[in-house]
C-alpha atoms as a PDB file:
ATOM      1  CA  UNK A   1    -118.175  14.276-216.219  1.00  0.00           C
ATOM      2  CA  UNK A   2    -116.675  12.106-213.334  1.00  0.00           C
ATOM      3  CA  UNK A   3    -113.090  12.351-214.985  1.00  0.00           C
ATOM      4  CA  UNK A   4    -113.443  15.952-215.757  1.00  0.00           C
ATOM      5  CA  UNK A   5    -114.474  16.666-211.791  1.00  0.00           C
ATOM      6  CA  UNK A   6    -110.942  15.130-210.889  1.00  0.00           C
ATOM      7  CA  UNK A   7    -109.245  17.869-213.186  1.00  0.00           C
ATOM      8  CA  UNK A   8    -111.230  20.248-211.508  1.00  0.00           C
ATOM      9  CA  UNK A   9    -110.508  19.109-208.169  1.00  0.00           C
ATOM     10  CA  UNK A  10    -106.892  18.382-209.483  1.00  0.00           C
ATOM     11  CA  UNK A  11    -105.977  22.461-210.502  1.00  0.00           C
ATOM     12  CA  UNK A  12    -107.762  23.580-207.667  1.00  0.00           C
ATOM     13  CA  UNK A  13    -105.518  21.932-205.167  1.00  0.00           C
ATOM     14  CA  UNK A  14    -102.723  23.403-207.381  1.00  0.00           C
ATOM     15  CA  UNK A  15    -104.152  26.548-207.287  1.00  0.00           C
ATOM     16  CA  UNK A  16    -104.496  26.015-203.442  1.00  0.00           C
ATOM     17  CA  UNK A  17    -100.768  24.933-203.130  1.00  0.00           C
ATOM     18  CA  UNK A  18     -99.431  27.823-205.157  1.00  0.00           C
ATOM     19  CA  UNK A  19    -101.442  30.680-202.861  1.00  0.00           C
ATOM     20  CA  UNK A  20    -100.213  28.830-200.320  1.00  0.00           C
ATOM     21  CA  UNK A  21     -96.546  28.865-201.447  1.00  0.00           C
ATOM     22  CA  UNK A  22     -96.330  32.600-202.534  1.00  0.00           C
ATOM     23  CA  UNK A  23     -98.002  33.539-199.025  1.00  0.00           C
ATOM     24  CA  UNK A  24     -95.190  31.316-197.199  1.00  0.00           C
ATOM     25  CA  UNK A  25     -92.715  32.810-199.245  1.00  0.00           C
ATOM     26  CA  UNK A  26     -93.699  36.274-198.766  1.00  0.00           C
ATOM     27  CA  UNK A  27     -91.552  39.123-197.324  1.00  0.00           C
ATOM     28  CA  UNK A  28     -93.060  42.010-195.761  1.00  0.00           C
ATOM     29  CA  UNK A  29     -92.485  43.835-192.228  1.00  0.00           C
ATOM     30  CA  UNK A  30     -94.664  41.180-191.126  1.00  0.00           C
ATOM     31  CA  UNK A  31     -92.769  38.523-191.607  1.00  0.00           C
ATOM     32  CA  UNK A  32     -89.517  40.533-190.937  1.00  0.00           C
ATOM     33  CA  UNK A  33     -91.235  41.310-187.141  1.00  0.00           C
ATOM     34  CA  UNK A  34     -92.251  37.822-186.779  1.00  0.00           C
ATOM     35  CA  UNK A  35     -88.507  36.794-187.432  1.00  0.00           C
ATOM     36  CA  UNK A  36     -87.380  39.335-184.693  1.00  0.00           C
ATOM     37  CA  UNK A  37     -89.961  38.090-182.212  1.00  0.00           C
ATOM     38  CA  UNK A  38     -88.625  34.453-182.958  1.00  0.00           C
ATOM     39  CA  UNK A  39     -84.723  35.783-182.262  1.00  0.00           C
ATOM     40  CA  UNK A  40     -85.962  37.708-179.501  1.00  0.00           C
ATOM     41  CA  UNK A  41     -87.780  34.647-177.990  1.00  0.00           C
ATOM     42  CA  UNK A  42     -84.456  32.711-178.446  1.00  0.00           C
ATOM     43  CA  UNK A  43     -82.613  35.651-176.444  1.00  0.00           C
ATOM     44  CA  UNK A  44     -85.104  35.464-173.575  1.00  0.00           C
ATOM     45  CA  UNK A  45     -85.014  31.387-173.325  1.00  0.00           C
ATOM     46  CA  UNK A  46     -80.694  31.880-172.955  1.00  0.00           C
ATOM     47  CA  UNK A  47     -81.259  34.901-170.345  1.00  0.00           C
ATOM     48  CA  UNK A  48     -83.378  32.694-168.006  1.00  0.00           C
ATOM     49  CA  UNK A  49     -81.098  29.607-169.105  1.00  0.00           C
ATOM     50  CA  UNK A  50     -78.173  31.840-167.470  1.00  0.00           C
ATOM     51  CA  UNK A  51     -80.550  33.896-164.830  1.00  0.00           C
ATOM     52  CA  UNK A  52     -79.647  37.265-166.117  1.00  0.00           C
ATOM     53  CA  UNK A  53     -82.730  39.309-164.174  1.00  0.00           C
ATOM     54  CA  UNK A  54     -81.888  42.478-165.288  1.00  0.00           C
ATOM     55  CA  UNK A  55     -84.549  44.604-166.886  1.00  0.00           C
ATOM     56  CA  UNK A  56     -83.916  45.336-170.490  1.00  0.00           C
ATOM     57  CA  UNK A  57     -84.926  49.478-171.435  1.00  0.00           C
ATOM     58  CA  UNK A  58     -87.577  49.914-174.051  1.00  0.00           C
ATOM     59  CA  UNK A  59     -87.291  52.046-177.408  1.00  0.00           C
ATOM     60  CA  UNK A  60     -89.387  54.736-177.848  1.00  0.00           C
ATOM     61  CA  UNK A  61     -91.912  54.468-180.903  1.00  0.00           C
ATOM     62  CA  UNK A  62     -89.976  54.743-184.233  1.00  0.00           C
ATOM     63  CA  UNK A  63     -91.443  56.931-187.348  1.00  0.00           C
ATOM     64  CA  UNK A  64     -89.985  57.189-190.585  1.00  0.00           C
ATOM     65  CA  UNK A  65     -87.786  53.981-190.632  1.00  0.00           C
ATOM     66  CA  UNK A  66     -86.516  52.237-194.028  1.00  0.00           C
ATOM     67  CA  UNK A  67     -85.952  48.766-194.393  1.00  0.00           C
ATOM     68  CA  UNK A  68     -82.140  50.096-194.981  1.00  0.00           C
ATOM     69  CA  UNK A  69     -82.651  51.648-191.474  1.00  0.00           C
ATOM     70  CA  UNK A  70     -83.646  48.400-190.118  1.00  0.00           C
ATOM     71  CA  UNK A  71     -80.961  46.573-191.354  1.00  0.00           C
ATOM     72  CA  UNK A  72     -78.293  48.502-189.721  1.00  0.00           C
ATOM     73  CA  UNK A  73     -80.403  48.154-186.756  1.00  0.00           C
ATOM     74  CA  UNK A  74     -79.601  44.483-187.385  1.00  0.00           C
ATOM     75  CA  UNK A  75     -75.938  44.843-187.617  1.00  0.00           C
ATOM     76  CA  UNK A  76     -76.121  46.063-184.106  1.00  0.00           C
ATOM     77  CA  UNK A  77     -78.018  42.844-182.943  1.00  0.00           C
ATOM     78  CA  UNK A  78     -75.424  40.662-184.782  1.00  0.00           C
ATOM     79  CA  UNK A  79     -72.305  42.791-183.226  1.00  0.00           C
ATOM     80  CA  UNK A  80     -73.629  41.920-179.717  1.00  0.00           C
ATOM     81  CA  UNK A  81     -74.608  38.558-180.390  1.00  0.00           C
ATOM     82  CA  UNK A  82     -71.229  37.762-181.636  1.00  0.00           C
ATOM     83  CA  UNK A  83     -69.522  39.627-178.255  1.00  0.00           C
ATOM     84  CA  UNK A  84     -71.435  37.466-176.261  1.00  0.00           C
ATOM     85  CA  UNK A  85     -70.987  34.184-178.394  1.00  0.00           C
ATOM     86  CA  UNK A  86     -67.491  35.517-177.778  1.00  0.00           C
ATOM     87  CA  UNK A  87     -67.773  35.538-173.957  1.00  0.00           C
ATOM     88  CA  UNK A  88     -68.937  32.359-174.136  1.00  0.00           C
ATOM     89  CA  UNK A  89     -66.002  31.186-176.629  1.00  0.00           C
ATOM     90  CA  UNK A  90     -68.308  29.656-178.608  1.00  0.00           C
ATOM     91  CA  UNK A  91     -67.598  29.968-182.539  1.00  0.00           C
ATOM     92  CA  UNK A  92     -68.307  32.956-184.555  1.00  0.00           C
ATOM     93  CA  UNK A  93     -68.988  34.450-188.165  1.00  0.00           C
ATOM     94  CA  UNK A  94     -67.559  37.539-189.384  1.00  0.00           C
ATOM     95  CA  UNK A  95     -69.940  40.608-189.123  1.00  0.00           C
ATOM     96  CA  UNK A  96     -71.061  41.274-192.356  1.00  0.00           C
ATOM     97  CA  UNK A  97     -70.516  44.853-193.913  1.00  0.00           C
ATOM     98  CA  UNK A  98     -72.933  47.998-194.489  1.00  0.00           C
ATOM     99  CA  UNK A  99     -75.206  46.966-197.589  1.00  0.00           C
ATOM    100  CA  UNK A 100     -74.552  48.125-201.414  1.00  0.00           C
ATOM    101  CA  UNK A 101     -77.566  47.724-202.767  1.00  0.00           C
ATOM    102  CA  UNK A 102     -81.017  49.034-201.840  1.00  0.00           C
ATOM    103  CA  UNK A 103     -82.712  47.179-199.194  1.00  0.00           C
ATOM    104  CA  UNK A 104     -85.900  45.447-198.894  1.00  0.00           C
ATOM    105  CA  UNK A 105     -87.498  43.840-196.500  1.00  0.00           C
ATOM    106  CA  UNK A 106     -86.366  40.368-197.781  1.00  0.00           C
ATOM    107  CA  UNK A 107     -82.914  41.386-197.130  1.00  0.00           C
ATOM    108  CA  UNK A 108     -83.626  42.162-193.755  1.00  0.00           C
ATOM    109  CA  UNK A 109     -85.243  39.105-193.338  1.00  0.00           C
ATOM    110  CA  UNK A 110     -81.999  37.173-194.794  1.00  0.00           C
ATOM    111  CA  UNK A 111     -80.214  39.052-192.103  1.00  0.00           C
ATOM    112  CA  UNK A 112     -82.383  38.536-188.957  1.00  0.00           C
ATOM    113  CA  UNK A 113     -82.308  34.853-189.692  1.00  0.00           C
ATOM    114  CA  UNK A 114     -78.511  34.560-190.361  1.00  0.00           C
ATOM    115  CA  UNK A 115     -78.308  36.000-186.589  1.00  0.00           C
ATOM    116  CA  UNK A 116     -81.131  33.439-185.586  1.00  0.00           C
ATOM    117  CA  UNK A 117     -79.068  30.921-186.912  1.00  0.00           C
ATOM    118  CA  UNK A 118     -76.538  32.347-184.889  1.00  0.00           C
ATOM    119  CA  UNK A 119     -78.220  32.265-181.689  1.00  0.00           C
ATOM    120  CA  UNK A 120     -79.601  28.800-182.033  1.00  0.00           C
ATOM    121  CA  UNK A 121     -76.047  27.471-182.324  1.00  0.00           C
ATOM    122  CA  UNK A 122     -75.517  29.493-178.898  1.00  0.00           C
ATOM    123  CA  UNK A 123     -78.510  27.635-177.450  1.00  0.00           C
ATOM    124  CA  UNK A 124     -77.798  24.040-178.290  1.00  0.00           C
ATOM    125  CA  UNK A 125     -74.344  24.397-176.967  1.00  0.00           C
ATOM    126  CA  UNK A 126     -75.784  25.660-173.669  1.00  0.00           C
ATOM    127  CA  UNK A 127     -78.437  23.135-173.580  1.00  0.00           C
ATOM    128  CA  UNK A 128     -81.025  25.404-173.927  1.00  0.00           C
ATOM    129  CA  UNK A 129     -84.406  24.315-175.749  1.00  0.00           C
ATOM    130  CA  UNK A 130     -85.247  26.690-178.437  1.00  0.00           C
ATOM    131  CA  UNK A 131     -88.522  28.807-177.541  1.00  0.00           C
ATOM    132  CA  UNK A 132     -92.100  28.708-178.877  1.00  0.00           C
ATOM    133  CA  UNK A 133     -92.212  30.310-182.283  1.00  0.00           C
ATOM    134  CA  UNK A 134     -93.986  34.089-182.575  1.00  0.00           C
ATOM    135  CA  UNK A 135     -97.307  34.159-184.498  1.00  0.00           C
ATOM    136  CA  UNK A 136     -97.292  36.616-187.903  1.00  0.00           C
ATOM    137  CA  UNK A 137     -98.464  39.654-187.029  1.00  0.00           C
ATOM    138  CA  UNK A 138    -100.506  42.139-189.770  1.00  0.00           C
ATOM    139  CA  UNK A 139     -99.784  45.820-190.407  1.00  0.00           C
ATOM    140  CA  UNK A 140     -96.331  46.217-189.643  1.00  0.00           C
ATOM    141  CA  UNK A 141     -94.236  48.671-191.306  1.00  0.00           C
ATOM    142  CA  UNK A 142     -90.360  49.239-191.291  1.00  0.00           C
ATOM    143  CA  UNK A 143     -90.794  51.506-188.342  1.00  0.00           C
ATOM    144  CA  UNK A 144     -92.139  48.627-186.400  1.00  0.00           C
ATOM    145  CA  UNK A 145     -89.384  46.355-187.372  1.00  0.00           C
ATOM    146  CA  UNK A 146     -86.654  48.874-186.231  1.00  0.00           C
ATOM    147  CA  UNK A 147     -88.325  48.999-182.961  1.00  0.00           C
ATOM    148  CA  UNK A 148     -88.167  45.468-182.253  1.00  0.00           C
ATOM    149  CA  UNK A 149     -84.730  44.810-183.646  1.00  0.00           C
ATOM    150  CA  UNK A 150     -84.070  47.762-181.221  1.00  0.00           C
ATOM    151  CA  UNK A 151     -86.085  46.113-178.380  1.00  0.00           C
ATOM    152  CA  UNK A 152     -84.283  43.190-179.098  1.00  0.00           C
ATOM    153  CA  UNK A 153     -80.891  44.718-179.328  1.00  0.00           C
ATOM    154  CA  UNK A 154     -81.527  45.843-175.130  1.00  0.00           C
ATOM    155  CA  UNK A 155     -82.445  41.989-174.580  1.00  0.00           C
ATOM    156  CA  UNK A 156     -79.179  41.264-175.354  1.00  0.00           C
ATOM    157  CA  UNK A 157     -77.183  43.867-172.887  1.00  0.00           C
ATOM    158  CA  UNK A 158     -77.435  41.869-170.349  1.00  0.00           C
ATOM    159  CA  UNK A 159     -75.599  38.704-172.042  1.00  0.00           C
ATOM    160  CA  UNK A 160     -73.126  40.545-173.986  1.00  0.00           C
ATOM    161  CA  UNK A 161     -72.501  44.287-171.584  1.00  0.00           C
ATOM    162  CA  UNK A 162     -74.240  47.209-173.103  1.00  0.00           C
ATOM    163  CA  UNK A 163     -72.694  49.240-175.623  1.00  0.00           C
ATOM    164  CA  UNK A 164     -69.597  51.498-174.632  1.00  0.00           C
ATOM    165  CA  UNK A 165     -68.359  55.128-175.844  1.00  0.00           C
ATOM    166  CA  UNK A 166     -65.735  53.102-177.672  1.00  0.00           C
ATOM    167  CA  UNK A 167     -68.546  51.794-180.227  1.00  0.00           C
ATOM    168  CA  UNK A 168     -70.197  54.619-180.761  1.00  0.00           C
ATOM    169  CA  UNK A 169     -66.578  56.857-181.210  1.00  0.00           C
ATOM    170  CA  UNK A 170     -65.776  53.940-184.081  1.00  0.00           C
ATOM    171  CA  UNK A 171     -68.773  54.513-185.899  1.00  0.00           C
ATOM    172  CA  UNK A 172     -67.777  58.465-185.870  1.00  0.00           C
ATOM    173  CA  UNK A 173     -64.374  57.144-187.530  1.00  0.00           C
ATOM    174  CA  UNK A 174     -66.556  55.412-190.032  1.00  0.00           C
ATOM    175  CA  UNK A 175     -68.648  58.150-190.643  1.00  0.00           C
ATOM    176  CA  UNK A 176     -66.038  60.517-191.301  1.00  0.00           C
ATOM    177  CA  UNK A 177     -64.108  57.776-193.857  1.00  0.00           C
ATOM    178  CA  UNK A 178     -67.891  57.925-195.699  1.00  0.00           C
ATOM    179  CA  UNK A 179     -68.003  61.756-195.678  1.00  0.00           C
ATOM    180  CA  UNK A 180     -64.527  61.587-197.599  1.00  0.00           C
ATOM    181  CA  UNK A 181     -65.642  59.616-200.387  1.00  0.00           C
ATOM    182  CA  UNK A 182     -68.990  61.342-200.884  1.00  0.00           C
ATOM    183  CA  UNK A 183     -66.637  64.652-200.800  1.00  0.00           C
ATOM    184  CA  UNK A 184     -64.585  63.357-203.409  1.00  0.00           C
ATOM    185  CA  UNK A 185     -67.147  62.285-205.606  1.00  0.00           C
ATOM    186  CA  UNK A 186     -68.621  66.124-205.496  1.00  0.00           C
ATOM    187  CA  UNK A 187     -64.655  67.258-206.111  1.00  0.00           C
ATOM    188  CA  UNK A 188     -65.235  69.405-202.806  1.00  0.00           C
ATOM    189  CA  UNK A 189     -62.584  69.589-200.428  1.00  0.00           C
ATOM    190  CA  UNK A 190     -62.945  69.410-196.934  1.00  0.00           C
ATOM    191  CA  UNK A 191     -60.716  69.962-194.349  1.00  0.00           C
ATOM    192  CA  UNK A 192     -60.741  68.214-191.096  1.00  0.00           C
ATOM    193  CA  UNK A 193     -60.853  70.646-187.628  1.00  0.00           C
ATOM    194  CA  UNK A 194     -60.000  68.783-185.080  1.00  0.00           C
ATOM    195  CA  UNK A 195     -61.733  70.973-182.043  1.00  0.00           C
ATOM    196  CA  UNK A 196     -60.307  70.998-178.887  1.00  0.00           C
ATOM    197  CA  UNK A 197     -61.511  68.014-176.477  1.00  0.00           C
ATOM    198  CA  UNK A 198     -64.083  69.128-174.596  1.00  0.00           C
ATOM    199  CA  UNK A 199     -64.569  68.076-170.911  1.00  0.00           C
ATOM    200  CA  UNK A 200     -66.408  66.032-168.777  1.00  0.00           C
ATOM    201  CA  UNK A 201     -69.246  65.395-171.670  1.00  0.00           C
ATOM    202  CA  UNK A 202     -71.842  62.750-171.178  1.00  0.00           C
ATOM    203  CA  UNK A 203     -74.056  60.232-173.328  1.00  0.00           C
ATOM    204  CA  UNK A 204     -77.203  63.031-173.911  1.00  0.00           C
ATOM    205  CA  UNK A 205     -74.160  65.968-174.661  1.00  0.00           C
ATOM    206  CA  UNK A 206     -73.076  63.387-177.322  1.00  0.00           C
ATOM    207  CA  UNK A 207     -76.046  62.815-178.911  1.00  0.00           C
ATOM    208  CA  UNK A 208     -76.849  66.341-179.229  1.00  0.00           C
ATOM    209  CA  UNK A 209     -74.214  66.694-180.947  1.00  0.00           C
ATOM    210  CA  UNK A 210     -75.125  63.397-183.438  1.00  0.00           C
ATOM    211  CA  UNK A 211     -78.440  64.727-184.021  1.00  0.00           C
ATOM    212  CA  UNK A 212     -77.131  68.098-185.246  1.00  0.00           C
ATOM    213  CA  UNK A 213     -75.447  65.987-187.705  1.00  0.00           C
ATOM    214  CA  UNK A 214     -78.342  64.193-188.622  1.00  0.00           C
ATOM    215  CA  UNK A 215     -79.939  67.820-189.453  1.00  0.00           C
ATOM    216  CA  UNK A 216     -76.826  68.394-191.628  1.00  0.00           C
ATOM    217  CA  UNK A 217     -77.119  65.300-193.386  1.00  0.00           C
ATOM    218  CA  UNK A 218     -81.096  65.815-194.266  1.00  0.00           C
ATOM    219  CA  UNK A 219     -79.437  69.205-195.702  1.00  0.00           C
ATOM    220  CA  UNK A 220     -76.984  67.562-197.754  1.00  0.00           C
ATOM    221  CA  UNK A 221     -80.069  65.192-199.320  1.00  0.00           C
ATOM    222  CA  UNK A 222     -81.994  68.068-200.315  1.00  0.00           C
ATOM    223  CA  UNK A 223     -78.895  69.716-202.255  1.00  0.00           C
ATOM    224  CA  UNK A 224     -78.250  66.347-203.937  1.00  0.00           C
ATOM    225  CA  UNK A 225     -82.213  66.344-205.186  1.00  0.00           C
ATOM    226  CA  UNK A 226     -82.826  62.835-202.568  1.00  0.00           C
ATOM    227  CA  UNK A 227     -85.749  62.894-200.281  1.00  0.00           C
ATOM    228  CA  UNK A 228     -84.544  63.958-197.165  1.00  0.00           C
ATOM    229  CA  UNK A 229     -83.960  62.359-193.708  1.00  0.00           C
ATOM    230  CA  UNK A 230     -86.924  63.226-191.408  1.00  0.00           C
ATOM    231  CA  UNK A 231     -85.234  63.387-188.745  1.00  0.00           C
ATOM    232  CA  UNK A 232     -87.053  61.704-185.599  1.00  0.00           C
ATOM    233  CA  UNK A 233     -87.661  63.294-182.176  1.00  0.00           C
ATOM    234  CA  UNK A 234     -84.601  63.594-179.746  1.00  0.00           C
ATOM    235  CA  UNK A 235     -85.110  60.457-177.146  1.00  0.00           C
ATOM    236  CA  UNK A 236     -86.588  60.693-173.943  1.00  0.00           C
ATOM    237  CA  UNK A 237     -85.292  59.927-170.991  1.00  0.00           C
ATOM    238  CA  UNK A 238     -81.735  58.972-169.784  1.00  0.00           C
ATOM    239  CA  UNK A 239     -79.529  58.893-172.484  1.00  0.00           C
ATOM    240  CA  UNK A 240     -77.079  55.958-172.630  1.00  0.00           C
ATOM    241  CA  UNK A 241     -73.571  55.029-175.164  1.00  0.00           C
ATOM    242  CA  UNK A 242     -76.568  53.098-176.819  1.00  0.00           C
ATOM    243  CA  UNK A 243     -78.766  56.308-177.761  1.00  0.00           C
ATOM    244  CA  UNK A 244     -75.743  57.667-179.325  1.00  0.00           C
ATOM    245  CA  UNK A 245     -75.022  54.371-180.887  1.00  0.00           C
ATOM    246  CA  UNK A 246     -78.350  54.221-182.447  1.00  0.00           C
ATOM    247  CA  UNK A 247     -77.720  57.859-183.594  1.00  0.00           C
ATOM    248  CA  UNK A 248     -74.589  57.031-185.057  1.00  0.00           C
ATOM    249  CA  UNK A 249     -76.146  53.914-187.302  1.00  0.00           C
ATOM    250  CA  UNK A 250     -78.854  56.401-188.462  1.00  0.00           C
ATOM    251  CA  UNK A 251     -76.332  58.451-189.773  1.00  0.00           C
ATOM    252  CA  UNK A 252     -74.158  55.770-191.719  1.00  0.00           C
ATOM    253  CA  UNK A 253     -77.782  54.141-192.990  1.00  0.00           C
ATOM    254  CA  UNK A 254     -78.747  57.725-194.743  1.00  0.00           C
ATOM    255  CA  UNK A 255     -74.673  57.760-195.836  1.00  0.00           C
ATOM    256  CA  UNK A 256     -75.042  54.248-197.321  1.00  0.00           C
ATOM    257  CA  UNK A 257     -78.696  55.796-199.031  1.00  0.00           C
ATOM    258  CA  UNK A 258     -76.773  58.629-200.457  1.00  0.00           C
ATOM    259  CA  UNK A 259     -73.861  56.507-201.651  1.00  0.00           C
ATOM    260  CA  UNK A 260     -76.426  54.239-203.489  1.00  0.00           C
ATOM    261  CA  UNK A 261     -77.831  57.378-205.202  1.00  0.00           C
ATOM    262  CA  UNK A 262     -73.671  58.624-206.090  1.00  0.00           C
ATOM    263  CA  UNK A 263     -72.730  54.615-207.156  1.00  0.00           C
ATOM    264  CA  UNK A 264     -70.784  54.503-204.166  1.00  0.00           C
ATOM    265  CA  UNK A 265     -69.583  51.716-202.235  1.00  0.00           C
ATOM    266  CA  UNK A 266     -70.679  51.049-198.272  1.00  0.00           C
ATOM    267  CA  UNK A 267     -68.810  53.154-195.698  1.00  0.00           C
ATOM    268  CA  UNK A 268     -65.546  51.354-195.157  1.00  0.00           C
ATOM    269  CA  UNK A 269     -65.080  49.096-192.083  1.00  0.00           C
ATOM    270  CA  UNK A 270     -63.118  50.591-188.590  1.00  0.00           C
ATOM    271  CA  UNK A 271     -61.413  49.083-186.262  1.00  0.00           C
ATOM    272  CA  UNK A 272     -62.026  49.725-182.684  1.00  0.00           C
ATOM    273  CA  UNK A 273     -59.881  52.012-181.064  1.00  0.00           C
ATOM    274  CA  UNK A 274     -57.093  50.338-178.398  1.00  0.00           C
ATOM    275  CA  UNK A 275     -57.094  53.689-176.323  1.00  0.00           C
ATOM    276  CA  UNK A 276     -59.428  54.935-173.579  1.00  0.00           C
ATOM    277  CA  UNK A 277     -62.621  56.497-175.528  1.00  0.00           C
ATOM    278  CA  UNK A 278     -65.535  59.081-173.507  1.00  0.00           C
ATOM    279  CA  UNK A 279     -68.480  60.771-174.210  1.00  0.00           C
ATOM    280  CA  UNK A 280     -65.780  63.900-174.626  1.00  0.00           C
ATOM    281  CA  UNK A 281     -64.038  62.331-177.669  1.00  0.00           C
ATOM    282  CA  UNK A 282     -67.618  61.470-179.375  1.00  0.00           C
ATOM    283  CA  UNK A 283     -68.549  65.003-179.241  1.00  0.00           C
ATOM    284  CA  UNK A 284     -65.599  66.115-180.502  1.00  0.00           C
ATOM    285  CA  UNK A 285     -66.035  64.042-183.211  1.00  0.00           C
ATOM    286  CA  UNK A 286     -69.300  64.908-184.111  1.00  0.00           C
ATOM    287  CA  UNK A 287     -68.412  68.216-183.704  1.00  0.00           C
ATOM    288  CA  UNK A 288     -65.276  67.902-186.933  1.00  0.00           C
ATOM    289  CA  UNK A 289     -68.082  66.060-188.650  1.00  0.00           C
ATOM    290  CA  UNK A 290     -70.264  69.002-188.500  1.00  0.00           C
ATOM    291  CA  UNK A 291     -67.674  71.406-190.235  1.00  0.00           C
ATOM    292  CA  UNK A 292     -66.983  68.749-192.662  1.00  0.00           C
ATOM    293  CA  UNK A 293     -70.737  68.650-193.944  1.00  0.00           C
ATOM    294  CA  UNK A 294     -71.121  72.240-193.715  1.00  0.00           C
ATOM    295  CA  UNK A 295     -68.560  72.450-196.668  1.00  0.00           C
ATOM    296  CA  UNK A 296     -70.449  69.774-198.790  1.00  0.00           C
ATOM    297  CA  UNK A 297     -73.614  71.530-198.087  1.00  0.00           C
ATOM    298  CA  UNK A 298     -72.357  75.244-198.452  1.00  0.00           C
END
């Protein structure tokens, strides 16, 4: 009896060990939102390391978000981290590309802690101790991850400049490359008209104009049988060259979504433009976008 009480005890620590390692080795939201708090944390130690006082905007509340969604929300993070890695010239990686693949929230989590990896790099070389690690939170969903990679993504403005019209006007490019594969695929031609540039156009005229495409684009889902975008509620308040941003990286995640469902590859990468770019030339780029996905919807 005494030796069979050790085997008892014996597969009950296993059993104890094994819970323990699948719940370590878990990947939900929650995790994925505890990884963003840590990174965030991380960004808030190096702003007080380098007494940058400015006051970071908050998101509004996100519905409807993907994983996929969050992890282009990432690739925004990992852009500015790398400007202001940049700025600092301190080494950097190569931004990694618009996934192929379906995305879950382990892949998200393999992205927020390649950029963690990233920041703690920046940290030690500025001699700044790393910060107290976030506790794992419980019912998070995808929605709540893409606010706080977005909340986290305005922590980082003030280290590496907020995002500019010339950002937003390359994602446009690399929107319209995606719409010409997708168009191809569905042998429909579409012709590009190029509008006349508009004048004197600002951040919220630009987004407008993005969201109308984001309208299109939940119209082009429904004729290819996907479930379609719900598209969220227009931001309040001032809208910056990071609104439209955001808008922009909507778009390209629910391109990448239908280019999964075609066997497509990821949008191809842009360069950014060397010439002067405005809120005028992103809505005129919207606006060629629009006629282009009227003739894949019509």
């Amino acid at each position: 009896m005494k030796n069979y009480g050790k085997k008892i005890s014996s597969w009950g620590g296993c059993l104890c060990f094994l819970l323990f390692s699948i719940g370590v080795s878990a990947n939900t939201p929650n995790h994925v939102y505890q990884a963003v708090d840590n990174l965030a944390n991380n960004i808030e130690a190096i702003r007080a390391h380098l007494n940058v006082n400015d006051t970071p905007r908050l998101p509004g509340v996100q519905i409807a978000k993907t994983p996929l969604h969050a992890y282009t929300k990432g690739l925004e993070v990992f852009e500015k981290v790398i400007r202001f890695k940049k700025s600092k010239n301190l080494a950097t990686i190569v931004l990694p590309d618009f996934p192929d693949k379906a995305i879950k929230p382990s892949d998200v989590l393999v992205l927020v802690e390649t950029i963690s990896k990233e920041i703690q790099q920046a940290s030690k070389q500025l001699g700044v101790s790393y910060a107290e690690r976030a506790k794992l939170p419980t019912g998070k969903t995808p929605s709540d991850v893409y606010e706080n990679m977005w909340r986290t993504s305005y922590l980082l403005d003030g280290l590496a400049g907020a995002i500019s019209p010339k950002y937003v006007y390359r994602n446009t490019l690399r929107i319209e490359k995606a719409l010409e594969v997708i168009a191809q695929e569905l042998n429909t031609k579409v012709d590009k008209e190029v509008p006349e540039l508009p004048a004197n156009k600002k951040p919220v005229d630009a987004n407008i104009e993005g969201y109308k495409v984001l309208y299109k684009i939940a119209q082009l889902e429904k004729r290819l049988n996907m479930d379609a975008l719900r598209v969220p509620g227009f931001p309040a308040g001032d809208i910056s060259p990071s609104d439209v941003y955001d808008t922009t990286n909507n778009i390209l995640a629910e391109l990448t979504r239908i280019n999964l469902s075609l066997s497509l590859s990821s949008p191809d990468v842009v360069e950014l433009d060397a010439e002067t770019v405005t809120p005028s030339h992103v809505v005129r780029q919207f606006q060629s976008i629009q006629h282009q996905l009227d003739m894949l919807i019509n």
